[in-house]
Protein backbone atom coordinates (compact mmCIF):
# COMPACT_ATOMS: atom_id res chain seq x y z
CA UNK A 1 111.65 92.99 120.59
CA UNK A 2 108.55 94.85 118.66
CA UNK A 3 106.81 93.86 116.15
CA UNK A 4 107.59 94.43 112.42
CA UNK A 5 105.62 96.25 109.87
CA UNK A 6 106.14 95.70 106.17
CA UNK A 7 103.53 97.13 103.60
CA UNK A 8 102.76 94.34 100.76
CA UNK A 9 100.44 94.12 97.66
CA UNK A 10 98.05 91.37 97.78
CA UNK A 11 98.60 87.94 94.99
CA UNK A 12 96.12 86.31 96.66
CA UNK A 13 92.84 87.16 98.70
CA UNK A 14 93.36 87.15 102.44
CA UNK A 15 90.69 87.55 105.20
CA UNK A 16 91.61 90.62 107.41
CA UNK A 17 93.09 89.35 110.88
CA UNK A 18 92.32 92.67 112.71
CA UNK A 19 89.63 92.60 115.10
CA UNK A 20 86.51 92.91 114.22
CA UNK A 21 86.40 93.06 111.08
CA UNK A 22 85.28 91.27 108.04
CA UNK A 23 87.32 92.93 104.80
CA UNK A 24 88.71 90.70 102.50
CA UNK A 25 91.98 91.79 101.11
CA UNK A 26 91.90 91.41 96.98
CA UNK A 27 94.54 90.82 94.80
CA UNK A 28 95.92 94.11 94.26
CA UNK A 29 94.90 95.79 97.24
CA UNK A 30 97.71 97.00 100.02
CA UNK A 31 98.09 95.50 103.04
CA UNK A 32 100.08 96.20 106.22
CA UNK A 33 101.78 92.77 107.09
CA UNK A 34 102.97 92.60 111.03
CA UNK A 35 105.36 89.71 112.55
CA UNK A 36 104.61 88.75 115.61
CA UNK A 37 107.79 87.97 117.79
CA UNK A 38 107.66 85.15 120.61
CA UNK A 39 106.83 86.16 124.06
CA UNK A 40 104.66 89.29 122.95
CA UNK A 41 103.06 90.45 126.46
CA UNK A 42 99.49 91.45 124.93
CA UNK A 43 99.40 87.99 122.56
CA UNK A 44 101.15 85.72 124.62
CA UNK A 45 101.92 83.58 121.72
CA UNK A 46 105.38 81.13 121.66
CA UNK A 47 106.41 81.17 118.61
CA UNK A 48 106.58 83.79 115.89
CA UNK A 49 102.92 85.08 114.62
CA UNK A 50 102.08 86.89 111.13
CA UNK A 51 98.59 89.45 110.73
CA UNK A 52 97.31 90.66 107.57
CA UNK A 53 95.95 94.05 108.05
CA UNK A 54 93.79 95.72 105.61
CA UNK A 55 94.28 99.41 104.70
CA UNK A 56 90.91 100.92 106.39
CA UNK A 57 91.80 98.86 109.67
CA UNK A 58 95.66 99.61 109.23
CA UNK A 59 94.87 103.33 109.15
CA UNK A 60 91.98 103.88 110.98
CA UNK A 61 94.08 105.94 113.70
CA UNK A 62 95.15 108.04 111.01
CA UNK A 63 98.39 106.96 110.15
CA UNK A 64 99.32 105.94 106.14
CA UNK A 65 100.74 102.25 106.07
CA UNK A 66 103.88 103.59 104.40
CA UNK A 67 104.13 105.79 108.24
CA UNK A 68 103.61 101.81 110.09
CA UNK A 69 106.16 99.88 108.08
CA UNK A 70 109.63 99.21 110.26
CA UNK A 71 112.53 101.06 108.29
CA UNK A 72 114.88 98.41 106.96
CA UNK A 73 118.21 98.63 108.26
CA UNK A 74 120.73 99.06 105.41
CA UNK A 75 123.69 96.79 105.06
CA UNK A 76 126.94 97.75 107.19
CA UNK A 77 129.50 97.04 104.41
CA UNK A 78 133.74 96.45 105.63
């Protein structure tokens, strides 16, 4: 399973968990949010994980946050 990418608007100020840097994410600012699954091979962490990724660090390999976050999956309605 890979990760999942969601693109959220800061309430609150968050430190930036990429590494290294030292942004703080402001209230207001956009912010690439990734989940973590279990068992990722480069983490190696057990149980779900959750960064907060500023925007210069989120697209410093030239790709938008909107082009990082997951597509949802719509509803299969019967």
């Amino acid at each position: 399973m890979s990760e999942i990418h969601t693109v959220h608007t800061a309430r609150t100020a968050h430190d930036c968990q990429a590494e290294p840097c030292a942004n703080t994410i402001r209230p207001g600012d956009r912010y690439l949010a990734a989940a973590l699954p279990p068992g990722d091979e480069h983490v190696g962490n057990e149980h779900w994980g959750r960064l907060r990724i500023c925007d210069p660090c989120a697209t410093r390999w030239g790709q938008t946050l909107d082009e990082q976050a997951t597509p949802r999956r719509h509803a299969q309605h019967t």
